[in-house]
N, C-alpha and C. Protein backbone atom coordinates (compact mmCIF):
# COMPACT_ATOMS: atom_id res chain seq x y z
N UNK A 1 -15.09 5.85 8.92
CA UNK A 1 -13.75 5.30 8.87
C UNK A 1 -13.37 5.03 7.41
N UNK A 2 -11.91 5.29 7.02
CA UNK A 2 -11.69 5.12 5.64
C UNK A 2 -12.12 3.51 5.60
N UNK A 3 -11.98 3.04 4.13
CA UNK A 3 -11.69 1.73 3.93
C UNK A 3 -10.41 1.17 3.36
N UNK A 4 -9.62 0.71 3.88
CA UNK A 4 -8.38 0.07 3.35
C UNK A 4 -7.94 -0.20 1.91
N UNK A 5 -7.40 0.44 0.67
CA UNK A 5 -6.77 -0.04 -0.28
C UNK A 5 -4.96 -0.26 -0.69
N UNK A 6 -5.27 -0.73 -1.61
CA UNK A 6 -3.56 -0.70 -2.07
C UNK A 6 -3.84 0.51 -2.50
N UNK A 7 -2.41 1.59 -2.52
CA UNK A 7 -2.51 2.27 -3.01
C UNK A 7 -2.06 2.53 -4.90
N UNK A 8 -2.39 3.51 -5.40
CA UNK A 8 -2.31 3.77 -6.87
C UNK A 8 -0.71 4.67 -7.62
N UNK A 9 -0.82 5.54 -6.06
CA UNK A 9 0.03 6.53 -6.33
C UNK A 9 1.62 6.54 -5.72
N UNK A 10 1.42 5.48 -4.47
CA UNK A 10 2.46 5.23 -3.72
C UNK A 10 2.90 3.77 -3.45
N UNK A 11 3.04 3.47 -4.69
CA UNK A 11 3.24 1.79 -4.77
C UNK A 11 4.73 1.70 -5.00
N UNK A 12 5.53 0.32 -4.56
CA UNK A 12 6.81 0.07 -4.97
C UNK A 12 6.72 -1.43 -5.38
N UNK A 13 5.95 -2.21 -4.71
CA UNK A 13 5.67 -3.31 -5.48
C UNK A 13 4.07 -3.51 -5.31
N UNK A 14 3.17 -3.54 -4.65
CA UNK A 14 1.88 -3.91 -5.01
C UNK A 14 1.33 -2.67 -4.34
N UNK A 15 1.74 -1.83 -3.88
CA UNK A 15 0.77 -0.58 -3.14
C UNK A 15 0.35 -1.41 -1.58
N UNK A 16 0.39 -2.17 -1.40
CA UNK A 16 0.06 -2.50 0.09
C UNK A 16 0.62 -1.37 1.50
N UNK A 17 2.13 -1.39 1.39
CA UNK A 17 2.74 -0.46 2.61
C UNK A 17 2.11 1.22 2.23
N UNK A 18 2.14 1.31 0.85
CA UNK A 18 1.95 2.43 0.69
C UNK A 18 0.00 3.19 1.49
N UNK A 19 -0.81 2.05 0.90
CA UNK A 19 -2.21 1.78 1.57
C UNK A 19 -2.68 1.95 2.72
N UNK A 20 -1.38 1.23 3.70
CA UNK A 20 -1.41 0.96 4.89
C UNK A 20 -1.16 2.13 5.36
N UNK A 21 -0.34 3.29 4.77
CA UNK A 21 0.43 4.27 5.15
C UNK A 21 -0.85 5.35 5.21
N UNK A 22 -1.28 5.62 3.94
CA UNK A 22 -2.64 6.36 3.93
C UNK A 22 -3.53 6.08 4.84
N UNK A 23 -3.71 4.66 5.43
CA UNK A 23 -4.83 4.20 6.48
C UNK A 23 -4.54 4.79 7.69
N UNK A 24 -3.16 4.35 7.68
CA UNK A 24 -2.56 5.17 8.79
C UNK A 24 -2.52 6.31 9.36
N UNK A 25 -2.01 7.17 8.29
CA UNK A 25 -1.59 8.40 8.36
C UNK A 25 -0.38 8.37 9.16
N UNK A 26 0.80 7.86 8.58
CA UNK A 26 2.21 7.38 8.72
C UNK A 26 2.93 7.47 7.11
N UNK A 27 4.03 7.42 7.67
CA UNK A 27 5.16 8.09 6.44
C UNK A 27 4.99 6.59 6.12
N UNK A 28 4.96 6.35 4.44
CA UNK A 28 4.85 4.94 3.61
C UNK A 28 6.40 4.43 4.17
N UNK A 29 7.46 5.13 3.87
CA UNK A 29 8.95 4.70 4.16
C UNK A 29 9.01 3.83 5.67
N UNK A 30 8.73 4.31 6.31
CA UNK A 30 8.40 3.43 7.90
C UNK A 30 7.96 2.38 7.68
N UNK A 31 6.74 2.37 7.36
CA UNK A 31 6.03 1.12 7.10
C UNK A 31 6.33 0.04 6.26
N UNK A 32 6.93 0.75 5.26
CA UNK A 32 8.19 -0.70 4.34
C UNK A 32 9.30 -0.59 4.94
N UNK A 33 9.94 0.03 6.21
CA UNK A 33 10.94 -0.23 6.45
C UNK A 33 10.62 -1.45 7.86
N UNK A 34 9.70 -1.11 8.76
CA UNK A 34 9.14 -2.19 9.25
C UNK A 34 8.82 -3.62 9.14
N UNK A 35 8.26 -3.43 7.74
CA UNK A 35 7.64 -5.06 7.29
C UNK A 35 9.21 -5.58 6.57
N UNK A 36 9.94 -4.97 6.05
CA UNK A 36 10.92 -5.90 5.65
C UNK A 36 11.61 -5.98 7.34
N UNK A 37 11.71 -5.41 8.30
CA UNK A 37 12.66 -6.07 9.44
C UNK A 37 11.39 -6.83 9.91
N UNK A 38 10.21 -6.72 10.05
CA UNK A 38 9.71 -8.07 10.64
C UNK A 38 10.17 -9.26 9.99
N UNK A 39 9.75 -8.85 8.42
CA UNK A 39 9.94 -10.42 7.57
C UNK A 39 11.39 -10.83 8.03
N UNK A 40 12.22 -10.12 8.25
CA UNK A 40 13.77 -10.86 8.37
C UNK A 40 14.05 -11.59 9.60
N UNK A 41 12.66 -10.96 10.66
CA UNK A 41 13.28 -11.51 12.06
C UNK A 41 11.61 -12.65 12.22
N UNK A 42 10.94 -12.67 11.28
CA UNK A 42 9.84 -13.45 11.32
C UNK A 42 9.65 -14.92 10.76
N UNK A 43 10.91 -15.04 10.43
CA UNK A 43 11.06 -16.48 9.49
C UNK A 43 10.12 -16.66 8.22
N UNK A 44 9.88 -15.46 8.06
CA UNK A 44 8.59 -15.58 6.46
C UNK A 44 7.62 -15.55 6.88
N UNK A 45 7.18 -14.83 8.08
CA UNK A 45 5.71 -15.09 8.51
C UNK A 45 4.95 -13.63 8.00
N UNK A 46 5.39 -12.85 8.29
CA UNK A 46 5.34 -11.91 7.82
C UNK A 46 5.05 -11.72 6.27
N UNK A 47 5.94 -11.97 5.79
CA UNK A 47 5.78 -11.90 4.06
C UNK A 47 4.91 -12.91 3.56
N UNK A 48 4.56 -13.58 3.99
CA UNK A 48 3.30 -14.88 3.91
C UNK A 48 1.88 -14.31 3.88
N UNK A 49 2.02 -13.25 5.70
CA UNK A 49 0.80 -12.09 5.91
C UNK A 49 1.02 -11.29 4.62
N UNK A 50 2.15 -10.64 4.27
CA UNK A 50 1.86 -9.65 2.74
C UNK A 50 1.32 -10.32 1.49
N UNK A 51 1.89 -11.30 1.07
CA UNK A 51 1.39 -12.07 0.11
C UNK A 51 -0.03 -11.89 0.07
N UNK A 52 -0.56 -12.61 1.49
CA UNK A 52 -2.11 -12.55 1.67
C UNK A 52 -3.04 -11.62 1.58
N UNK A 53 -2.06 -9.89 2.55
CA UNK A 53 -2.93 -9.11 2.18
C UNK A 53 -2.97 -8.36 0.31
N UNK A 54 -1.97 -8.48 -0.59
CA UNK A 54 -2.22 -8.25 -1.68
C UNK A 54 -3.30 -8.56 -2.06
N UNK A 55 -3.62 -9.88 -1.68
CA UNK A 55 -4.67 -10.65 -2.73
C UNK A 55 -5.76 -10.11 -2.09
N UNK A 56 -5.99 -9.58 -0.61
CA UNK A 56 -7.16 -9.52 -0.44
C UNK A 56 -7.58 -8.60 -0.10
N UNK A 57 -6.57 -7.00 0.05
CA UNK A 57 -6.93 -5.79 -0.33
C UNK A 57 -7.24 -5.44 -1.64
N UNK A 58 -8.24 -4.41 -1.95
CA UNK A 58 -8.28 -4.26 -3.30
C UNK A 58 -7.58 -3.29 -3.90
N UNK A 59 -7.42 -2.83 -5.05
CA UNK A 59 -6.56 -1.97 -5.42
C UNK A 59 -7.24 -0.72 -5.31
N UNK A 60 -7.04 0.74 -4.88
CA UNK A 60 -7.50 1.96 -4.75
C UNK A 60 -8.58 1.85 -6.35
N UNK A 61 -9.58 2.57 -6.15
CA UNK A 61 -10.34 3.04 -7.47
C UNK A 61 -10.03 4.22 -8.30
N UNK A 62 -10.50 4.07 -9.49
CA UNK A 62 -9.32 5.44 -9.99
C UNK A 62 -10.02 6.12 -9.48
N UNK A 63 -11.07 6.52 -9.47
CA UNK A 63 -11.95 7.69 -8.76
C UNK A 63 -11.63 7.88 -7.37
N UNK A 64 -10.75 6.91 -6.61
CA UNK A 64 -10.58 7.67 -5.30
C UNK A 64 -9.80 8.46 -5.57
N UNK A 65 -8.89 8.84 -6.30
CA UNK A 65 -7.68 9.63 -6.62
C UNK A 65 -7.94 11.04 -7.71
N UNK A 66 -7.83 12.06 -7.38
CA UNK A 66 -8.44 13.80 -8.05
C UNK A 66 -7.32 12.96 -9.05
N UNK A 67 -8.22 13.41 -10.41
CA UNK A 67 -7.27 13.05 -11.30
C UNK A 67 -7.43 14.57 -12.83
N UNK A 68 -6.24 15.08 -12.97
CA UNK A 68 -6.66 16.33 -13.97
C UNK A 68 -6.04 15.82 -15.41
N UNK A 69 -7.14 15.51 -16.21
CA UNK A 69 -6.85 15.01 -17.96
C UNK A 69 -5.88 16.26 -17.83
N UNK A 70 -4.78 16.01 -19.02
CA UNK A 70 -3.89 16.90 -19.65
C UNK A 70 -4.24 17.76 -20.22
N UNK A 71 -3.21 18.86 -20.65
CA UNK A 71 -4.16 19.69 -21.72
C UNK A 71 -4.38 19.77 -22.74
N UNK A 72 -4.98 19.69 -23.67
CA UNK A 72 -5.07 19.92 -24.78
C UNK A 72 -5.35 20.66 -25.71
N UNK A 73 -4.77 20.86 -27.06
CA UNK A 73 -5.04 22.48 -27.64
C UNK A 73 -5.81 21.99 -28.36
């Protein structure tokens, strides 16, 4: 099973929805379009849960991500 990060590449404010999206395998856009209508119909309970999971997901490693140095002459 994967392990859960924020993501690196698909972040808009901390990579969390984006993370979740990869865990998923769900479009990131859904998933932040979700958590902001929970938070609105959740009285902040919701965004309380995000707050929390920032702090306690970790951020992707650069090595999880193929990364190609530039080129150079």
């Amino acid at each position: 099973m994967n392990k859960l990060f924020r993501s690196r590449t698909d972040s808009k404010l901390t990579g969390l929805c984006g993370g979740l999206a990869e865990w998923l395998g769900l479009n990131a856009t859904m998933i932040r379009l979700l958590v902001i209508i929970a938070a609105l119909f959740s009285f902040g309970t919701v965004a309380l849960i995000y707050m929390i999971g920032c702090l306690l997901v970790p951020k992707a490693p650069q090595s999880h991500y193929d990364f190609t140095p530039p080129y150079h002459n």
